[in-house]
N, C-alpha and C. Protein backbone atom coordinates (compact mmCIF):
# COMPACT_ATOMS: atom_id res chain seq x y z
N UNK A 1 118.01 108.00 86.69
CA UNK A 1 116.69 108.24 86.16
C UNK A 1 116.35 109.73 86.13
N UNK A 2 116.83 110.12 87.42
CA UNK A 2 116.19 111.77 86.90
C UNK A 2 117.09 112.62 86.08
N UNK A 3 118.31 112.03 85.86
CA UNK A 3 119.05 112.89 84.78
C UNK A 3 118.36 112.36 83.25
N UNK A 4 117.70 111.63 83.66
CA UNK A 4 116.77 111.26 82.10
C UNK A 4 115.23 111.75 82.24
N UNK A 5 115.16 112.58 83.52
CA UNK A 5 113.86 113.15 83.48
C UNK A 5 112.89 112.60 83.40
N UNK A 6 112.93 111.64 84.54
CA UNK A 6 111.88 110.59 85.29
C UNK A 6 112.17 111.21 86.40
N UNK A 7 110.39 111.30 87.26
CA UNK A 7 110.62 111.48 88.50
C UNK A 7 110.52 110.31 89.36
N UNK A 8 111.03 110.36 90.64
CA UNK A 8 111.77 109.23 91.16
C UNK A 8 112.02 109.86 92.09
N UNK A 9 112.26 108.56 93.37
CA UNK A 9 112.54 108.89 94.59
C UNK A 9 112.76 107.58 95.08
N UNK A 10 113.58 107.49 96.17
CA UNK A 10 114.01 106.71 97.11
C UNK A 10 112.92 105.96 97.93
N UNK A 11 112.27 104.84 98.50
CA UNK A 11 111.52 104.37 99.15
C UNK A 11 111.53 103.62 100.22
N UNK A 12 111.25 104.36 101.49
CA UNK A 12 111.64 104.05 102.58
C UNK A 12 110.96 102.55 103.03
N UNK A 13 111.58 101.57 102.17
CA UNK A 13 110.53 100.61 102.64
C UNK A 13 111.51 99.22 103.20
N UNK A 14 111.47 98.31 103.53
CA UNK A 14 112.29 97.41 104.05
C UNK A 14 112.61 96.14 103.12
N UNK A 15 112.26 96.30 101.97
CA UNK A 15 111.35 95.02 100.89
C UNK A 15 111.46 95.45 99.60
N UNK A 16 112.36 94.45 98.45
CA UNK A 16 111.77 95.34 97.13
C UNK A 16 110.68 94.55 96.81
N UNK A 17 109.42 94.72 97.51
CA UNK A 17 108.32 93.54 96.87
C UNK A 17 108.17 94.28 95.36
N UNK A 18 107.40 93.28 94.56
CA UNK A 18 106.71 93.24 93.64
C UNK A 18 107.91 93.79 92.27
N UNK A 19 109.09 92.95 92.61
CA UNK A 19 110.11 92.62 91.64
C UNK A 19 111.14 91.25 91.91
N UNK A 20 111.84 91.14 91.52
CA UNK A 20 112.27 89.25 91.43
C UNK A 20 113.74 89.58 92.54
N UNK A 21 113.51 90.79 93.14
CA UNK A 21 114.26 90.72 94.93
C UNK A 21 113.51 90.01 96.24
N UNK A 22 112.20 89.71 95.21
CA UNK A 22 111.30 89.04 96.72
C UNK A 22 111.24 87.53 95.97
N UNK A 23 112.06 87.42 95.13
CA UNK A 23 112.34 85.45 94.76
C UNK A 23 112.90 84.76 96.07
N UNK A 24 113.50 85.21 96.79
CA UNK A 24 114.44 84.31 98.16
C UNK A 24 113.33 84.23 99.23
N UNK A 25 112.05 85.10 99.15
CA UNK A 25 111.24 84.70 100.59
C UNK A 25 110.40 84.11 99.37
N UNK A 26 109.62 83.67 98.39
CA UNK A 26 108.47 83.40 98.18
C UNK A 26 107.85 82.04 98.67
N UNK A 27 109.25 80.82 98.39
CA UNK A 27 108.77 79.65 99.10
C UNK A 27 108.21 79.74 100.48
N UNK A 28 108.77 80.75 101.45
CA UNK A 28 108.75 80.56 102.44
C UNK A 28 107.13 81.79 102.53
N UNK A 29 106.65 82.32 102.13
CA UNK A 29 106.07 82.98 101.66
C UNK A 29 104.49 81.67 101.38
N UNK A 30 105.12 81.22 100.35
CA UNK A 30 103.93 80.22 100.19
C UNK A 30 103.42 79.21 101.37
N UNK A 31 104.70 79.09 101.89
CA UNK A 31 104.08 77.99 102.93
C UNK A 31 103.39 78.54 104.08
N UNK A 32 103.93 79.90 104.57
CA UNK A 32 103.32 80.76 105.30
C UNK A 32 101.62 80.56 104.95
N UNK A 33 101.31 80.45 104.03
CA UNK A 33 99.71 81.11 103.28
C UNK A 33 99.05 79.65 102.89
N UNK A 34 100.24 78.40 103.07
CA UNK A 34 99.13 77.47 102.48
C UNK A 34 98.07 76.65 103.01
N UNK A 35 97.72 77.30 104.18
CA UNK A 35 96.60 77.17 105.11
C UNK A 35 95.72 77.81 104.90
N UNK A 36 95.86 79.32 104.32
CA UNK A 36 94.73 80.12 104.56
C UNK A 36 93.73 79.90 103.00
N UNK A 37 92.29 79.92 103.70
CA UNK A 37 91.11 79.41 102.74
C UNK A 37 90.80 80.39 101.78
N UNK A 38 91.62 80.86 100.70
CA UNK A 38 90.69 81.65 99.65
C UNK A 38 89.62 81.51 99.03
N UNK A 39 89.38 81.83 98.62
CA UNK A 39 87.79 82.10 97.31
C UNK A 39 87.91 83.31 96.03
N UNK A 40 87.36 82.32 94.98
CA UNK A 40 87.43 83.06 93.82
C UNK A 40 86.48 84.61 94.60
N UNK A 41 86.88 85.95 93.78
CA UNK A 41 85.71 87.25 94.55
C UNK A 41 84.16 86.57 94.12
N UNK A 42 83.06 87.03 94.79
CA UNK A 42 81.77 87.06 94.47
C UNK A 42 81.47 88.67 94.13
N UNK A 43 82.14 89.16 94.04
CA UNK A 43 81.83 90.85 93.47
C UNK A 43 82.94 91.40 92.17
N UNK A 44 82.63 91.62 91.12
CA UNK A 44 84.00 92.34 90.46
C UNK A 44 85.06 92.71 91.29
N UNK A 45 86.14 92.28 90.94
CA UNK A 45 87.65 92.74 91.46
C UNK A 45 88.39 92.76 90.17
N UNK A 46 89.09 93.97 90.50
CA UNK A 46 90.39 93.84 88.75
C UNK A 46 91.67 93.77 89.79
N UNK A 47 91.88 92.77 89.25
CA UNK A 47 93.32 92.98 89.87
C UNK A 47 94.36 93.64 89.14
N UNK A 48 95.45 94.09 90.08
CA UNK A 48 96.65 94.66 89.68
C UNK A 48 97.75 93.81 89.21
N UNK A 49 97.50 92.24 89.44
CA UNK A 49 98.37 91.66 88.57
C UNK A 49 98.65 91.46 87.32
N UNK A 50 97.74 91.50 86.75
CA UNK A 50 96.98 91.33 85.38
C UNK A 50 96.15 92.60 84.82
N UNK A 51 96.01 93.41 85.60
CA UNK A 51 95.40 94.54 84.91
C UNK A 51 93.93 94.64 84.35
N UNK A 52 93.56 93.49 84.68
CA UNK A 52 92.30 92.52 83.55
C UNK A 52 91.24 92.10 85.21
N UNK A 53 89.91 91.59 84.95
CA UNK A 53 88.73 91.21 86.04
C UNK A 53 89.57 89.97 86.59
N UNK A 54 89.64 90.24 87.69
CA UNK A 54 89.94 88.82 88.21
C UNK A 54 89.53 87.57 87.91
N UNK A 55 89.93 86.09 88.23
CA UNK A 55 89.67 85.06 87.83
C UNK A 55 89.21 84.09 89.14
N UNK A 56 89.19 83.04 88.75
CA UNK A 56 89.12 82.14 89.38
C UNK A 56 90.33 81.71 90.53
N UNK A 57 91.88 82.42 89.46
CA UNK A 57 92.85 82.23 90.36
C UNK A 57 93.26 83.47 91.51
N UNK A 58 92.29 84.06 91.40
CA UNK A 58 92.63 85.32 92.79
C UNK A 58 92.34 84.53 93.69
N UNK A 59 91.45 83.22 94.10
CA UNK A 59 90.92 82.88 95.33
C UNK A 59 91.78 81.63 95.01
N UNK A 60 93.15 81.99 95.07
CA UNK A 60 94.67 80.79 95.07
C UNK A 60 95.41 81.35 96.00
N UNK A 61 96.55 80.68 97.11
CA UNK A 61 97.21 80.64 97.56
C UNK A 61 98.51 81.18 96.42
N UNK A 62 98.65 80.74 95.30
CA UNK A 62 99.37 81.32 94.00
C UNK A 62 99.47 82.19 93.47
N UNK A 63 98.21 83.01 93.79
CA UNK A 63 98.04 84.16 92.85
C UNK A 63 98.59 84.99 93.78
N UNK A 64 98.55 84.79 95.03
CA UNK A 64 99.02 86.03 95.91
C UNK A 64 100.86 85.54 96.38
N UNK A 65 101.07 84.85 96.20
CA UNK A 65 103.05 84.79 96.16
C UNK A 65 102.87 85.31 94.43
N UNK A 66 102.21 85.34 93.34
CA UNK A 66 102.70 85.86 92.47
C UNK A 66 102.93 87.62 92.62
N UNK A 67 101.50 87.58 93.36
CA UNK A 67 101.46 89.10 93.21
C UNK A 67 102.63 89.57 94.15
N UNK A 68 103.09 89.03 94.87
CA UNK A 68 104.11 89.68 95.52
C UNK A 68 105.66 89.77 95.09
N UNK A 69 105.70 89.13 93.75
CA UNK A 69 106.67 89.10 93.18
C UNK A 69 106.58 90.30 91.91
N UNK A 70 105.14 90.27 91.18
CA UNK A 70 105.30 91.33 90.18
C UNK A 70 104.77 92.36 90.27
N UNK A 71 104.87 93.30 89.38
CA UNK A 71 104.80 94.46 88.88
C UNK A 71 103.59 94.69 89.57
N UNK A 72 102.90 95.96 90.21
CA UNK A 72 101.57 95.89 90.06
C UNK A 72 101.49 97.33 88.62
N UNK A 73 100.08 96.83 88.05
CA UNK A 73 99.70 97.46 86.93
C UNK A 73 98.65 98.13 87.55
N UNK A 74 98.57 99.02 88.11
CA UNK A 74 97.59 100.32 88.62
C UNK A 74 97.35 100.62 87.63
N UNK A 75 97.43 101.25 87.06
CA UNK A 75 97.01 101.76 85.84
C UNK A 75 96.04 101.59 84.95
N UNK A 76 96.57 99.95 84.48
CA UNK A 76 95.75 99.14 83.99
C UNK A 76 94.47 98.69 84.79
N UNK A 77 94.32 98.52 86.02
CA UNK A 77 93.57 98.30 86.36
C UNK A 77 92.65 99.08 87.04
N UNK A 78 93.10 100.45 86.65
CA UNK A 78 92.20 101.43 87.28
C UNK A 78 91.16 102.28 86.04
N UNK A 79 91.57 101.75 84.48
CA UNK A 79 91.09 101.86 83.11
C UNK A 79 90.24 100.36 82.92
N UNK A 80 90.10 99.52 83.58
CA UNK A 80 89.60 98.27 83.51
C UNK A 80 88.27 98.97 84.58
N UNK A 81 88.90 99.54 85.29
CA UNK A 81 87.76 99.59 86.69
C UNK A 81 86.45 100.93 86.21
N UNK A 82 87.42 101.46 85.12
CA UNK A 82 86.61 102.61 84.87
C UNK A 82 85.83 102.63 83.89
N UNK A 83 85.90 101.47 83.17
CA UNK A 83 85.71 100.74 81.65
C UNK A 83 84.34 100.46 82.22
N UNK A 84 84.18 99.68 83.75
CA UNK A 84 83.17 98.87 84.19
C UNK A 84 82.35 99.65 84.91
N UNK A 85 82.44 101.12 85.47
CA UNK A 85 81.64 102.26 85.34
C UNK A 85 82.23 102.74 86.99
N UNK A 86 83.32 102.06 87.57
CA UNK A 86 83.58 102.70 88.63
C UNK A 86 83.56 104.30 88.80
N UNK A 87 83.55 104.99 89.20
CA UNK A 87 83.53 106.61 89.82
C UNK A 87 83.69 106.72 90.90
N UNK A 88 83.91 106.23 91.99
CA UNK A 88 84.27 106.32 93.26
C UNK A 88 85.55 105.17 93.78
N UNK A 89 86.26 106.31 94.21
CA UNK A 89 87.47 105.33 94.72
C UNK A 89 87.98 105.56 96.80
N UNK A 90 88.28 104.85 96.94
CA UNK A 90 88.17 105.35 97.81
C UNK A 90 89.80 104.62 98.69
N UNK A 91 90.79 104.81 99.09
CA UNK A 91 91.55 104.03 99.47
C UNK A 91 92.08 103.79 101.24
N UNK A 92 92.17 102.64 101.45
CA UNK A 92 92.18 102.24 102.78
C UNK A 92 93.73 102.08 103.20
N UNK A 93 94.79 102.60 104.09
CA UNK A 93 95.68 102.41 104.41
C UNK A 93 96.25 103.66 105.06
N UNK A 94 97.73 103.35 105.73
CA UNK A 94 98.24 103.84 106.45
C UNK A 94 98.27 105.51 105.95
N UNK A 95 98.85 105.43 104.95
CA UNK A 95 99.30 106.61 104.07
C UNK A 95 98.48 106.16 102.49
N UNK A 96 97.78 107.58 102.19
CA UNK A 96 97.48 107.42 100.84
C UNK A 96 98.84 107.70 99.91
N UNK A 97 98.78 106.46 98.96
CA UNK A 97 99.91 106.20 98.16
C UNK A 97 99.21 106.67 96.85
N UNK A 98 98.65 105.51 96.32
CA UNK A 98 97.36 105.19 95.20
C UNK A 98 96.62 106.46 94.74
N UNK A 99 95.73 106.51 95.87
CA UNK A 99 95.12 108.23 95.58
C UNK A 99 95.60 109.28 95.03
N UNK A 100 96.97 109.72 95.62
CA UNK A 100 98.16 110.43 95.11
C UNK A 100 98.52 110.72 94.06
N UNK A 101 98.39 109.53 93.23
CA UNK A 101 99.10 109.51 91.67
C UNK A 101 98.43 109.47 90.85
N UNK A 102 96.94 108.98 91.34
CA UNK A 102 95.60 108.80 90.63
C UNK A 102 94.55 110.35 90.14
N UNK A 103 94.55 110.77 89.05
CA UNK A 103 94.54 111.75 88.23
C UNK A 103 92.72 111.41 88.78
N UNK A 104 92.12 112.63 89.49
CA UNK A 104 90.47 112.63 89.59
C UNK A 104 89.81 113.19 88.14
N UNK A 105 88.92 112.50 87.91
CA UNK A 105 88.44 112.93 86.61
C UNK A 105 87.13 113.52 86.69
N UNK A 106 86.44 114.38 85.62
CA UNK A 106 85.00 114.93 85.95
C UNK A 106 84.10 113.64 86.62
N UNK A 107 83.40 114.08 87.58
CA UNK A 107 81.99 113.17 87.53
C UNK A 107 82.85 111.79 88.66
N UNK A 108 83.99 111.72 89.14
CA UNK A 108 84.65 110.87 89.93
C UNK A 108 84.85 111.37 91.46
N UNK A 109 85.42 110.83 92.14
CA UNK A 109 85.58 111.06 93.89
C UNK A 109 86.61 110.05 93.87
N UNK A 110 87.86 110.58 94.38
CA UNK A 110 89.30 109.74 94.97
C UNK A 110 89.28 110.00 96.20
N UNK A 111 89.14 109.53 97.33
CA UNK A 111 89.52 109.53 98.83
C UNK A 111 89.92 108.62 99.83
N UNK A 112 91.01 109.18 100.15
CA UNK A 112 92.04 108.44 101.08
C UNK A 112 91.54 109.12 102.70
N UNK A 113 91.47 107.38 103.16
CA UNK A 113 90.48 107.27 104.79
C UNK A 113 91.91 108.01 105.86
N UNK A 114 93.06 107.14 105.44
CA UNK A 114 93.84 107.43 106.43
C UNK A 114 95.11 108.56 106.24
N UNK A 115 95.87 108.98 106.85
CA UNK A 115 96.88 110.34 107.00
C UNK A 115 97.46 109.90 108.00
N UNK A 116 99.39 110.56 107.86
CA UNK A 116 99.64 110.39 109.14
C UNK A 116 99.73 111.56 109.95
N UNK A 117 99.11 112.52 108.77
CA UNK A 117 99.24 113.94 110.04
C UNK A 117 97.98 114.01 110.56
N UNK A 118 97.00 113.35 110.63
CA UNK A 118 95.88 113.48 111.30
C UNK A 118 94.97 111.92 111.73
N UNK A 119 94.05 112.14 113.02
CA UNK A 119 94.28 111.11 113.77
C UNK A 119 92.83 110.20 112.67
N UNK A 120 92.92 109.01 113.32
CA UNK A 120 92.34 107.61 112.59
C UNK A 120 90.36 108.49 112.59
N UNK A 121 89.91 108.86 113.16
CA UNK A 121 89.26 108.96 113.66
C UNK A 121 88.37 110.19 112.70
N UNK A 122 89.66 111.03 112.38
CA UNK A 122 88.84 112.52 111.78
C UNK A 122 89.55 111.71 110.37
N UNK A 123 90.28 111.14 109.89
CA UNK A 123 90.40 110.31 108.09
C UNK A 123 89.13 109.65 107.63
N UNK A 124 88.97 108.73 108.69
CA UNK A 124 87.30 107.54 108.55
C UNK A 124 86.69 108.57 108.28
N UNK A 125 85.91 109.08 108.89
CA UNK A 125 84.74 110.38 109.08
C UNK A 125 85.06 111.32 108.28
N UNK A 126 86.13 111.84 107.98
CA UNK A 126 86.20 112.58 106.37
C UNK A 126 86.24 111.80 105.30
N UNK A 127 86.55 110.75 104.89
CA UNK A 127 86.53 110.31 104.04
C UNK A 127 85.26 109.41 103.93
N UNK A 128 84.58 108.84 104.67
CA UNK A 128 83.24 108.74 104.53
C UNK A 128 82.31 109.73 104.42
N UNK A 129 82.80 111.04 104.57
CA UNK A 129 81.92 112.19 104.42
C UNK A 129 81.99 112.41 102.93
N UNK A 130 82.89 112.48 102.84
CA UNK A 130 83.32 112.72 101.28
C UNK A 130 82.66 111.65 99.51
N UNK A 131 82.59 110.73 100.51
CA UNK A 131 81.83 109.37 100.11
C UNK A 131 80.35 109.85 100.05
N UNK A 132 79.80 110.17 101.08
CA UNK A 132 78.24 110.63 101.49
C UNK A 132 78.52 111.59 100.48
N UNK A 133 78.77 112.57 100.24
CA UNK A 133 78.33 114.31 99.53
C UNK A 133 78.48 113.68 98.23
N UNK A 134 79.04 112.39 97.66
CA UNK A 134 79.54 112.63 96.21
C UNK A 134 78.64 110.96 95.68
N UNK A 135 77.28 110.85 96.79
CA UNK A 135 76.53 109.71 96.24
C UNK A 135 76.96 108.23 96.71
């Protein structure tokens, strides 16, 4: 790929989720989950499976072994989110991934809570600060 001038990199991860290398756990995957009680959202959600407002089938035991099999469409669903007047993003996890790649636009706020070079404590509180100053 990068001799075709794509950038690209190696991913230290244990899992190729969200391609058809995670077909051998999904049964086991589903049965894991077919206890737990979903619900369609009561608030807009776009999902990344579909790229499109969520449905009725996000609050499925199905929709989430799908999503762990495909593609996610960030992209798409971050032009869906922006369509619907989002301007504030804000992302929750270990390491900002999402934020990263996500192009800030006039009149928007991207902020990532957590880092691993700095402790849980000063990420929350900056990134809720950051949240506060920008409305």
């Amino acid at each position: 790929l990068t001799a075709e001038g794509a950038r690209c990199r190696w991913l230290p991860v244990s899992h190729a989720f969200h391609t058809p290398l995670m077909d051998p756990v999904l049964d086991d995957f589903a049965a894991a989950i077919a206890g737990v009680e979903f619900s369609e959202p009561v608030v807009p959600v776009v999902s990344t499976v579909s790229g499109e407002l969520a449905g009725a089938d996000f609050g499925s035991a199905a929709y989430w072994v799908e999503h762990a099999r495909r593609p996610v469409l960030f992209a798409d669903a971050v032009e869906v989110a922006r369509e619907l007047g989002v301007r504030v993003w804000a992302e929750v996890g270990p390491q900002p991934a999402l934020s990263a790649v996500m192009p800030e636009r006039e009149g928007e706020v991207v902020t990532a809570f957590m880092r691993r070079d700095r402790d849980q404590q000063t990420g929350v509180l900056t990134g809720l600060a950051r949240l506060h100053v920008h409305g």
